[in-house]
C-alpha atoms as a PDB file:
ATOM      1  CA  UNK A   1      12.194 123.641 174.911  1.00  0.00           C
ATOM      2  CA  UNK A   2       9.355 123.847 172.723  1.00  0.00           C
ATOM      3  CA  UNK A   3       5.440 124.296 173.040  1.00  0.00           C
ATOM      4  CA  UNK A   4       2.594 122.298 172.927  1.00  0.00           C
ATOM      5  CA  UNK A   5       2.413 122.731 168.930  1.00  0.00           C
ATOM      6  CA  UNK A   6       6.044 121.153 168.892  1.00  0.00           C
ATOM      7  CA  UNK A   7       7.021 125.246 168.202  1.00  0.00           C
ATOM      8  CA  UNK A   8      10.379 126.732 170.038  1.00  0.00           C
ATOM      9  CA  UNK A   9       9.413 128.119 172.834  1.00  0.00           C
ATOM     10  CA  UNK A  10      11.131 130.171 176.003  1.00  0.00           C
ATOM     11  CA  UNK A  11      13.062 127.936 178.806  1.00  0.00           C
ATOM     12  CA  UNK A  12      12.393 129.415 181.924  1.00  0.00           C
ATOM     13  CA  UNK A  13       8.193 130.241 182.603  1.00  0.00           C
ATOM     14  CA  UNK A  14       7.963 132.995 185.176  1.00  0.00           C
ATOM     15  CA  UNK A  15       6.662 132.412 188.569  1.00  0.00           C
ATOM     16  CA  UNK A  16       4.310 134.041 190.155  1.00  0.00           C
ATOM     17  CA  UNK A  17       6.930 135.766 192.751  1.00  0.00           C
ATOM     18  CA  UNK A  18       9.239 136.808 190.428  1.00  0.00           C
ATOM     19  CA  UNK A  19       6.080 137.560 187.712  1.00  0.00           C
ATOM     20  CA  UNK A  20       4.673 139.563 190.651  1.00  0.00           C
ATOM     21  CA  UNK A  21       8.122 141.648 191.094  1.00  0.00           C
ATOM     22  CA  UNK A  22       8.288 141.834 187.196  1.00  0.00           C
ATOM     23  CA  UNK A  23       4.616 143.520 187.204  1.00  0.00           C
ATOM     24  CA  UNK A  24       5.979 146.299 190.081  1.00  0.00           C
ATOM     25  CA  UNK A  25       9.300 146.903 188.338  1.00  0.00           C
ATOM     26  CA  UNK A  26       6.674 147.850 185.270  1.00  0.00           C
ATOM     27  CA  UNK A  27       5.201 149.827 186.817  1.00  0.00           C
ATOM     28  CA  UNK A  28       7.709 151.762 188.576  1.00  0.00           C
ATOM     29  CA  UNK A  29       8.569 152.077 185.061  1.00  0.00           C
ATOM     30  CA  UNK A  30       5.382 153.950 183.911  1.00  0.00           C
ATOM     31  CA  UNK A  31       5.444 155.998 186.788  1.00  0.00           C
ATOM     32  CA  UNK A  32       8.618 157.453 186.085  1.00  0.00           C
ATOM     33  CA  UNK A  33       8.288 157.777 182.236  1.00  0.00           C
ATOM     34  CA  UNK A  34       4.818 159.149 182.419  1.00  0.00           C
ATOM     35  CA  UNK A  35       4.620 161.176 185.565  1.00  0.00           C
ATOM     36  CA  UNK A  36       5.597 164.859 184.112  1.00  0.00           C
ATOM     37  CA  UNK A  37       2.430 164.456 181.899  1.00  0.00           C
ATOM     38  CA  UNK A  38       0.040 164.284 185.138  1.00  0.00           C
ATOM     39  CA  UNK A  39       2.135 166.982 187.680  1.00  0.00           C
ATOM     40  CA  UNK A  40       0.811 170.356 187.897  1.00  0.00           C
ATOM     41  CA  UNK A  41       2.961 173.438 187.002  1.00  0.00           C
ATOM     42  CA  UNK A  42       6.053 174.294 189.713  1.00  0.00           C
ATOM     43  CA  UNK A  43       6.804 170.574 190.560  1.00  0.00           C
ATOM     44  CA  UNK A  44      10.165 171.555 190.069  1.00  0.00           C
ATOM     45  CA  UNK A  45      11.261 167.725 190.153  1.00  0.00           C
ATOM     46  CA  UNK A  46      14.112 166.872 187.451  1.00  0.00           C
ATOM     47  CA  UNK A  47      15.135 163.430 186.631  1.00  0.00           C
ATOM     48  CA  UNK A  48      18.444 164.716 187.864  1.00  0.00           C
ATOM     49  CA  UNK A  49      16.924 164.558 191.218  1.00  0.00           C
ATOM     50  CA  UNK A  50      15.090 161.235 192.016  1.00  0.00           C
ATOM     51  CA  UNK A  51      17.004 159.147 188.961  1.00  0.00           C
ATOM     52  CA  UNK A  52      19.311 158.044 191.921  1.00  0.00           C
ATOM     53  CA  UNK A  53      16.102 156.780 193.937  1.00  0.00           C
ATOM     54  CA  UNK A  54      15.398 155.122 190.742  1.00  0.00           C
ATOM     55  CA  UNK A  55      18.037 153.196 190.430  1.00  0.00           C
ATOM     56  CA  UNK A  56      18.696 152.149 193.595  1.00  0.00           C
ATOM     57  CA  UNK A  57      14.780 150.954 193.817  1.00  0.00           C
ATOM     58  CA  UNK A  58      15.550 148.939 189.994  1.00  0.00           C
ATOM     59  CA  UNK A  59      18.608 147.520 191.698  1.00  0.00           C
ATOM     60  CA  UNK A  60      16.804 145.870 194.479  1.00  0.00           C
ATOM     61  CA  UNK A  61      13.202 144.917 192.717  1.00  0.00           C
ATOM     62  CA  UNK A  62      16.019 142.886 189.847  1.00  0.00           C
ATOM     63  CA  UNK A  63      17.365 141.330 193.142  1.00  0.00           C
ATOM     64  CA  UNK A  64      14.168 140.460 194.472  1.00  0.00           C
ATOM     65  CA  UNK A  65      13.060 139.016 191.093  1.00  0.00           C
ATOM     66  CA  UNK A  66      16.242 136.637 190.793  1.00  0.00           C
ATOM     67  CA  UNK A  67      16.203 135.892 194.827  1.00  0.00           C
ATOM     68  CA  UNK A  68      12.286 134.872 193.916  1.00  0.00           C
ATOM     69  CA  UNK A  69      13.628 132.660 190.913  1.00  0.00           C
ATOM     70  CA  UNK A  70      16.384 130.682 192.825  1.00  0.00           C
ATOM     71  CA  UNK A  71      13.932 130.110 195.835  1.00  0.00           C
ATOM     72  CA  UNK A  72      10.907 128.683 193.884  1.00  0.00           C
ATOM     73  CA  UNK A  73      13.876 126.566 191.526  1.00  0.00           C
ATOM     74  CA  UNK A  74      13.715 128.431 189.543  1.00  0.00           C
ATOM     75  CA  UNK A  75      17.016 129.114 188.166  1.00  0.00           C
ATOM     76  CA  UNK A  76      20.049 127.534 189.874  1.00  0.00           C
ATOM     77  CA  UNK A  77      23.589 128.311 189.135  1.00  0.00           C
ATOM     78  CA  UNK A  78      23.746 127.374 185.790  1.00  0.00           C
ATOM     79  CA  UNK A  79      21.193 129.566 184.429  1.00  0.00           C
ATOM     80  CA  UNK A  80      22.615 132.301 186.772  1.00  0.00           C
ATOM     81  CA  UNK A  81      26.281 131.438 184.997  1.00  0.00           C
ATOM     82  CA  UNK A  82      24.595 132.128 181.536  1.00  0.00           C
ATOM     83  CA  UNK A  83      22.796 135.221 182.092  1.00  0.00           C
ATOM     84  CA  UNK A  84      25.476 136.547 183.685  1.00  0.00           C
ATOM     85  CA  UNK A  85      27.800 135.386 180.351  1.00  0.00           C
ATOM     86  CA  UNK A  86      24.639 136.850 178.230  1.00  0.00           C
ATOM     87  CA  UNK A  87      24.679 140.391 180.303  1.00  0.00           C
ATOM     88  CA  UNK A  88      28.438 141.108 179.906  1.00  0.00           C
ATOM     89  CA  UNK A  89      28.479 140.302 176.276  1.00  0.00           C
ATOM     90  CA  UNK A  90      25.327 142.436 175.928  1.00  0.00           C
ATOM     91  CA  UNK A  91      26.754 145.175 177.786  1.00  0.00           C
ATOM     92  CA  UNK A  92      30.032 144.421 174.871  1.00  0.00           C
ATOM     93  CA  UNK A  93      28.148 145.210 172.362  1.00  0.00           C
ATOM     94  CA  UNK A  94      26.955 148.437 173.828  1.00  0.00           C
ATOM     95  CA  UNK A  95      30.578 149.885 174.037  1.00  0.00           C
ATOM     96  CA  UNK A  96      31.184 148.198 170.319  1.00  0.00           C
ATOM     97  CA  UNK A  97      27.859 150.046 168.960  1.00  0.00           C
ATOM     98  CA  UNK A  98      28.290 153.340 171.383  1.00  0.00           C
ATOM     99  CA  UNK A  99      24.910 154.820 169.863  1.00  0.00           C
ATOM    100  CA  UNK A 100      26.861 155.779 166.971  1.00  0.00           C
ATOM    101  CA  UNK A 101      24.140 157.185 164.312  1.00  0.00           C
ATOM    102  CA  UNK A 102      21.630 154.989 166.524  1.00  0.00           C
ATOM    103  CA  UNK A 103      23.153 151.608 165.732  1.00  0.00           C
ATOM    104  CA  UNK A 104      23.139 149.706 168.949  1.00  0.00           C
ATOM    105  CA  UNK A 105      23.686 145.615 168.058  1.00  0.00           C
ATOM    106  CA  UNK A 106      23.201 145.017 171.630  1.00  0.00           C
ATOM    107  CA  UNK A 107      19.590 144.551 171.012  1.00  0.00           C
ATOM    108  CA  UNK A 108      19.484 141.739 168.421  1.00  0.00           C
ATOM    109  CA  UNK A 109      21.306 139.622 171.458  1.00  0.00           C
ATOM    110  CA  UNK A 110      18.119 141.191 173.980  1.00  0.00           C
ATOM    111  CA  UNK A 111      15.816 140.005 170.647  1.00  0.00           C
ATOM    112  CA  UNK A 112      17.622 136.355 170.478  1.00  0.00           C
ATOM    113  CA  UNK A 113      18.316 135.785 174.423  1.00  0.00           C
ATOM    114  CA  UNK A 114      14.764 137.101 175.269  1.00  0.00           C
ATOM    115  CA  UNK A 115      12.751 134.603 172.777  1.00  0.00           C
ATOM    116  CA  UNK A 116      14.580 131.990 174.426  1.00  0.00           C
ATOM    117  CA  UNK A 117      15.327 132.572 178.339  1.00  0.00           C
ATOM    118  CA  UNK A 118      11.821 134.122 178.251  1.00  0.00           C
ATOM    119  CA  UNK A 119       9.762 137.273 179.577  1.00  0.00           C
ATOM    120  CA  UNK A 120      11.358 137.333 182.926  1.00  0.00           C
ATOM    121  CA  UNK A 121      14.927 136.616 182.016  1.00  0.00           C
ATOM    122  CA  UNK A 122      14.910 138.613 178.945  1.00  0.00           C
ATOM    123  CA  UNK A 123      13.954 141.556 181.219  1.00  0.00           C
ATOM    124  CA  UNK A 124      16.574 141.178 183.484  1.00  0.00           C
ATOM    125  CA  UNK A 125      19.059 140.871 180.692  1.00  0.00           C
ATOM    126  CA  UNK A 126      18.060 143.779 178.937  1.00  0.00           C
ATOM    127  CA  UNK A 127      18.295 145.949 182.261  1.00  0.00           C
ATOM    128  CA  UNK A 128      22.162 143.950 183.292  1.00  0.00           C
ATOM    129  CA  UNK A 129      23.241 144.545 179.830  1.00  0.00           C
ATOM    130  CA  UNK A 130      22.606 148.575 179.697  1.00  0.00           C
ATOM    131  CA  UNK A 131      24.402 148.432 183.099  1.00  0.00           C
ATOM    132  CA  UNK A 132      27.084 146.477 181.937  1.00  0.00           C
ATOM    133  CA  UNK A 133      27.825 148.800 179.314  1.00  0.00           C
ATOM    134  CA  UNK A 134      27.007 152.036 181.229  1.00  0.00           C
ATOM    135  CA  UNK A 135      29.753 150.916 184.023  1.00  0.00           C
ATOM    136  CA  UNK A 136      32.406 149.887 180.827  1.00  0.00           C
ATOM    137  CA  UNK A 137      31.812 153.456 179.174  1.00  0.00           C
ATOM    138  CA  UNK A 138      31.767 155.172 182.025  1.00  0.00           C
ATOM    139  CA  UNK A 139      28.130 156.642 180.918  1.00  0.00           C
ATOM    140  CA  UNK A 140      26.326 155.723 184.570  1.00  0.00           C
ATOM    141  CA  UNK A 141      23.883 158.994 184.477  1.00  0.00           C
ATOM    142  CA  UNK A 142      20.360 160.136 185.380  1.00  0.00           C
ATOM    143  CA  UNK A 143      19.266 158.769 182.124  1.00  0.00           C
ATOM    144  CA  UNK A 144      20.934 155.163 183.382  1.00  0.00           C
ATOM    145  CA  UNK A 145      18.229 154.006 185.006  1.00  0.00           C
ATOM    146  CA  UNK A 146      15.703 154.766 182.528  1.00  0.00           C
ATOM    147  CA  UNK A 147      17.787 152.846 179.553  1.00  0.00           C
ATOM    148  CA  UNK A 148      17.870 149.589 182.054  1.00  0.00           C
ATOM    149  CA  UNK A 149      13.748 149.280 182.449  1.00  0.00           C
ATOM    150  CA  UNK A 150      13.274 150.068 178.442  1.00  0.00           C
ATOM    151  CA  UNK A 151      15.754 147.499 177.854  1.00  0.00           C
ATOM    152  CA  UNK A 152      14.225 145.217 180.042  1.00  0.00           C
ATOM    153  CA  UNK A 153      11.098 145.517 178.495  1.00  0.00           C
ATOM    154  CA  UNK A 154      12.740 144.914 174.741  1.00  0.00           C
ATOM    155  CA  UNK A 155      13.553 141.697 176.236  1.00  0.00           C
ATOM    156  CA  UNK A 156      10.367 140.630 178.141  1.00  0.00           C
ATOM    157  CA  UNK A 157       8.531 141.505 174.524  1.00  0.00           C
ATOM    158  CA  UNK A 158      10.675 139.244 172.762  1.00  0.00           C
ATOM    159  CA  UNK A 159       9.629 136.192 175.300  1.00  0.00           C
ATOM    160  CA  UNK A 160       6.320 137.026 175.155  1.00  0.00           C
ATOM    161  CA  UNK A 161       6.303 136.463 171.211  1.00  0.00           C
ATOM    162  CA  UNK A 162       4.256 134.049 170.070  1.00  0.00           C
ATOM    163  CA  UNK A 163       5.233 130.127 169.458  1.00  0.00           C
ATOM    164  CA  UNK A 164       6.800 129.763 165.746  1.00  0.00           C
ATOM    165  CA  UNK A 165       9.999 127.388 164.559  1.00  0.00           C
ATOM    166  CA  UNK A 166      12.181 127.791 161.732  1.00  0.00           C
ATOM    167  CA  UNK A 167      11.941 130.866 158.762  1.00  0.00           C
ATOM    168  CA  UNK A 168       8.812 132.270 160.244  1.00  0.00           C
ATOM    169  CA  UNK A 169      10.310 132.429 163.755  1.00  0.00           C
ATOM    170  CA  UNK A 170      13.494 134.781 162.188  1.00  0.00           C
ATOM    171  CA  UNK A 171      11.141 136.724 160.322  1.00  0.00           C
ATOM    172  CA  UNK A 172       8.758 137.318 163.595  1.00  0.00           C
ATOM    173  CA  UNK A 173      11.905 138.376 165.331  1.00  0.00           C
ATOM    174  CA  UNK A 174      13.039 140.518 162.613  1.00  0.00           C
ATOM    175  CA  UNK A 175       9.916 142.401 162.930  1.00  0.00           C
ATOM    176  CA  UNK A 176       9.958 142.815 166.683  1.00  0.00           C
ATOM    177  CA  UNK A 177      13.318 144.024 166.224  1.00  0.00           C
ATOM    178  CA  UNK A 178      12.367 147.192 164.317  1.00  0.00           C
ATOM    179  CA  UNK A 179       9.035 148.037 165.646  1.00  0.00           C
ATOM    180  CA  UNK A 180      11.536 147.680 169.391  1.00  0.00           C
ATOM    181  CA  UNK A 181      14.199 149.416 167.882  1.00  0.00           C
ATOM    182  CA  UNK A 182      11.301 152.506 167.128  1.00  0.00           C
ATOM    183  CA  UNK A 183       9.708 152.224 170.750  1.00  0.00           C
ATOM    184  CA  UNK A 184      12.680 152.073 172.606  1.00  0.00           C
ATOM    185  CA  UNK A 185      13.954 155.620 171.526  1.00  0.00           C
ATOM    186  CA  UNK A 186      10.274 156.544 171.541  1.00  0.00           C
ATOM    187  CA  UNK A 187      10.072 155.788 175.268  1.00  0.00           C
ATOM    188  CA  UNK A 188      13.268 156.604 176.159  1.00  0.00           C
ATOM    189  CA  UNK A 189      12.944 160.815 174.898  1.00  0.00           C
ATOM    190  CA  UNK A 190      10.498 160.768 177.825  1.00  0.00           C
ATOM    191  CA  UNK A 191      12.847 160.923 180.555  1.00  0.00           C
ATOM    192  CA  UNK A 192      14.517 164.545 179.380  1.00  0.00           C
ATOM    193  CA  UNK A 193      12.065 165.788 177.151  1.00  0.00           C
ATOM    194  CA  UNK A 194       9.079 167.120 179.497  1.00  0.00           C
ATOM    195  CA  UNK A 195      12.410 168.778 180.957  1.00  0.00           C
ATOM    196  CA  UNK A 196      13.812 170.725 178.003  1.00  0.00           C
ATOM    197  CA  UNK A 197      13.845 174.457 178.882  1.00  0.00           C
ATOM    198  CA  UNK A 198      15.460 175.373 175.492  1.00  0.00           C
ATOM    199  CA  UNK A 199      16.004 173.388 172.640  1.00  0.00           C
ATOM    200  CA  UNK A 200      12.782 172.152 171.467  1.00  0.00           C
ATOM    201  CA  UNK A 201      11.573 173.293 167.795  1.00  0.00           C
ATOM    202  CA  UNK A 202       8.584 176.029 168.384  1.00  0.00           C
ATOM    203  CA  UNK A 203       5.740 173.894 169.085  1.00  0.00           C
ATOM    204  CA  UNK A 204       6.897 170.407 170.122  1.00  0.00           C
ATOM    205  CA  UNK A 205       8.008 171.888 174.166  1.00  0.00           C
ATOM    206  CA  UNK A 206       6.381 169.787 177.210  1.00  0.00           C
ATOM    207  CA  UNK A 207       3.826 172.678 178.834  1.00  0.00           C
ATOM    208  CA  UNK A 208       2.924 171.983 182.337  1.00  0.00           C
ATOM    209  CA  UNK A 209      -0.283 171.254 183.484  1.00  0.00           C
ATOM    210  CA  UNK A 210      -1.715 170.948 179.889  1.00  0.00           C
ATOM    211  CA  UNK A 211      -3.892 168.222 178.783  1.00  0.00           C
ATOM    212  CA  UNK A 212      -2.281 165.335 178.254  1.00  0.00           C
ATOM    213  CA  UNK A 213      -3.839 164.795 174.688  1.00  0.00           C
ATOM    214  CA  UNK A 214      -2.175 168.074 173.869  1.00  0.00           C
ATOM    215  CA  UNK A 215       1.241 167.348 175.462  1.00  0.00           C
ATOM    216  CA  UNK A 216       1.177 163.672 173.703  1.00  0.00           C
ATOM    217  CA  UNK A 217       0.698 165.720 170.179  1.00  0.00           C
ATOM    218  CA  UNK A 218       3.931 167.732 170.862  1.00  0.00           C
ATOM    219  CA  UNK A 219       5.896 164.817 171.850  1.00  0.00           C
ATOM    220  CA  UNK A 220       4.861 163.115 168.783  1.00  0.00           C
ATOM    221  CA  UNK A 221       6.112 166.074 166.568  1.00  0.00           C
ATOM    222  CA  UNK A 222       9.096 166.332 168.886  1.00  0.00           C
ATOM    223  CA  UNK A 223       9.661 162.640 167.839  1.00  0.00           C
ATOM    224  CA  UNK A 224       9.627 162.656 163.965  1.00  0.00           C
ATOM    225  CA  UNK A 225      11.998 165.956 164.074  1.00  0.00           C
ATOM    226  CA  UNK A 226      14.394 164.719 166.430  1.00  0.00           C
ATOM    227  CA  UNK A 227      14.589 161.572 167.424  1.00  0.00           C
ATOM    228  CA  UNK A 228      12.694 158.931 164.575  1.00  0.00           C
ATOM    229  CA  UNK A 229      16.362 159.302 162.533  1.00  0.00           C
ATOM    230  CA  UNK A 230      18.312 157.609 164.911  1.00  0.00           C
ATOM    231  CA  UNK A 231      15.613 154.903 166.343  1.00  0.00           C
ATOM    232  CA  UNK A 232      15.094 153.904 162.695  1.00  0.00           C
ATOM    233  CA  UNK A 233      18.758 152.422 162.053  1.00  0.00           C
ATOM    234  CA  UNK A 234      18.721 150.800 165.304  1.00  0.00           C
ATOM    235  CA  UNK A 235      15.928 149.386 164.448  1.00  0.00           C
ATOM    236  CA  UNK A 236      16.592 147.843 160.955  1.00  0.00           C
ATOM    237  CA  UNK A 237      20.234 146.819 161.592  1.00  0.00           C
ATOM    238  CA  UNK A 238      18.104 144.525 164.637  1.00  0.00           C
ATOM    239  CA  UNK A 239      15.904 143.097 161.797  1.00  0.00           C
ATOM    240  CA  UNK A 240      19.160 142.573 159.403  1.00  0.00           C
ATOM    241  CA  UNK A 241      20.855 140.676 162.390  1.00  0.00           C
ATOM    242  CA  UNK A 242      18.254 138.883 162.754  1.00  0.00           C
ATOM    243  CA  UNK A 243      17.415 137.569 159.472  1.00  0.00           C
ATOM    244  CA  UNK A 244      21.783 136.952 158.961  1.00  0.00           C
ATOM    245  CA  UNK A 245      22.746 135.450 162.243  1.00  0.00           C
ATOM    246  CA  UNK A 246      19.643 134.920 164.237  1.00  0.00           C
ATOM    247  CA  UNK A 247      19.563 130.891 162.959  1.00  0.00           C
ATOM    248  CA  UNK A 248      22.941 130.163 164.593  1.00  0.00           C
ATOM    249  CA  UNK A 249      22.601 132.510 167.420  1.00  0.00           C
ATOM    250  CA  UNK A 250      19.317 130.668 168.236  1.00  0.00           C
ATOM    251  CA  UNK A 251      20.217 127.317 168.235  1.00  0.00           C
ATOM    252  CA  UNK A 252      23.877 127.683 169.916  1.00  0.00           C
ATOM    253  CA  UNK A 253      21.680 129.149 172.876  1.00  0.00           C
ATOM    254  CA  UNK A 254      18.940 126.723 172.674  1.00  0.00           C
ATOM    255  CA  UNK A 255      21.465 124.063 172.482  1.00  0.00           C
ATOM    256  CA  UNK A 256      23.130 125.608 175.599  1.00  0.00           C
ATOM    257  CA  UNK A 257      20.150 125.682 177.654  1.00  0.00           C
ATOM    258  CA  UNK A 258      19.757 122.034 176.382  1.00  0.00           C
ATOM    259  CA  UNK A 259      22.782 120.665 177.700  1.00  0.00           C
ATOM    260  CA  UNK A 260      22.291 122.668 181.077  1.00  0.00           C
ATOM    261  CA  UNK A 261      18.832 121.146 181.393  1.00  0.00           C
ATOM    262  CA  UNK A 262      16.693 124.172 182.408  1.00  0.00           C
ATOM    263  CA  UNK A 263      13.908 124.151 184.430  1.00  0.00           C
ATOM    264  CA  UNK A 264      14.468 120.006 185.162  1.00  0.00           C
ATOM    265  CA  UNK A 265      14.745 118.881 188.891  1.00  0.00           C
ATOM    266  CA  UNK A 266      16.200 115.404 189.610  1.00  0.00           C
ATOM    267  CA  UNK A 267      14.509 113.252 191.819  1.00  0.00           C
ATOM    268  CA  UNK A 268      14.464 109.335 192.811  1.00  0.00           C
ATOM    269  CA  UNK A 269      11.856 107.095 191.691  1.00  0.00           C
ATOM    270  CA  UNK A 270      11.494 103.911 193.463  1.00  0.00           C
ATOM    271  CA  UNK A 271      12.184 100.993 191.170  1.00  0.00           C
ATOM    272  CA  UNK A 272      12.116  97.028 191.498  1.00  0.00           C
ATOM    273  CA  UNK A 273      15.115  95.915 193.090  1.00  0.00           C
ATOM    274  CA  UNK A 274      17.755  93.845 190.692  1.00  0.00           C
ATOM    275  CA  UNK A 275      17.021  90.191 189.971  1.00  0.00           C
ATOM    276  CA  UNK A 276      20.019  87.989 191.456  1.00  0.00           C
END
């Protein structure tokens, strides 16, 4: 499919329903990212405790936002088939990277599969995929949850990309890919650190009830110390797949959602009936 400009653009627009659900998942998101930095001192809530709320609440908003898709026409079974295809070999390349010095391939397929299923499918993906690979590796965990709606929002960036063909379109994606490969370990330290009794360096611990300025400075150090040598390789090997495989990649699934006509409804026209 491509845009008005004659650019590649995403197959499957989101509907309001589903672009509604998307918007909640979001910000169920936030809320559980963010919400150490506005509780007060003694909350004495751990990820450990509501995670499972969390992902039981992910679970069913994905569900609603697919059940949404297939009852507007969304997507039928075909596009169903291919996400589900796309999820498993996402959650592949999870067990094949494992995190190992922060090299996680799994997210130039989230970069490639999100530019062209789009914002809402890419999300899903990204959160099936980390589930996928969580259930294969036997890492299903507090933090489980967490990975699944940063995931999901690697993918709904890449759909929301602007419209761009050929070199320029690689190179655009290549870019996401690091600057996603950064944020995604930037928002993910969020779920343990506000949490960290011992551990953090002198001067980079959450402190309860302080300003959120203040607490957003520590987390910052916290970040370059810790965490910015692992995000960084994830990052650049995205770009690298990118920029070596991303041509192929792109048009075998473009060419897939060709064939499986996405997003096109049949329907009789009334014609002239045959001359005898």
């Amino acid at each position: 499919m491509t845009s008005q400009h004659g650019q590649p653009g995403p197959v499957l627009a989101v509907r309001w329903r589903a672009g509604a659900t998307l918007v909640v998942t979001s910000l169920v998101g936030l809320a559980a990212f963010g919400w150490p930095f506005l509780a007060q001192p003694g909350s004495g809530l751990a990820h450990s405790a509501d995670a499972p709320w969390l992902f039981v609440l992910l679970i069913a908003l994905l569900t609603a936002m697919v059940v949404a898709e297939l009852s507007a026409g969304g997507l039928d079974a075909k596009t169903v088939a291919v996400l589900g295809v796309l999820a498993a070999a996402g959650g592949a390349l999870r067990v094949l990277g494992a995190g190992t010095a922060g090299l996680e391939p799994m997210f130039f397929l989230l970069v490639i599969a999100g530019r062209v299923l789009g914002r809402g499918m890419g999300f899903v993906l990204g959160a099936l995929a980390v589930l996928v690979g969580a259930f294969l590796t036997g890492g299903v965990g507090p933090w489980a949850p967490f990975q699944m709606i940063a995931a999901g929002w690697v993918g709904f960036g890449a759909g929301s990309l602007p419209a761009a063909g050929g070199r320029p379109e690689r190179v655009l994606l290549a870019g996401y890919g690091l600057v996603s490969g950064l944020l995604y370990g930037l928002v993910m330290n969020l779920w343990f650190w506000p949490f960290l009794t011992s551990g953090a360096p002198a001067g980079m611990a959450f402190v309860p009830g302080d300003p959120v300025a203040a607490n957003l400075s520590r987390y910052a150090a916290f970040y370059l110390a810790t965490s910015l040598g692992w995000d960084l390789p994830r990052g650049v090997l995205t770009a690298v797949l990118v920029l070596v495989a991303g041509r192929p990649v792109l048009a075998s699934l473009r060419r897939g959602t060709r064939r499986a006509a996405f997003g096109i409804t049949g329907q009789f026209v009334a014609g002239h009936e045959a001359e005898h």
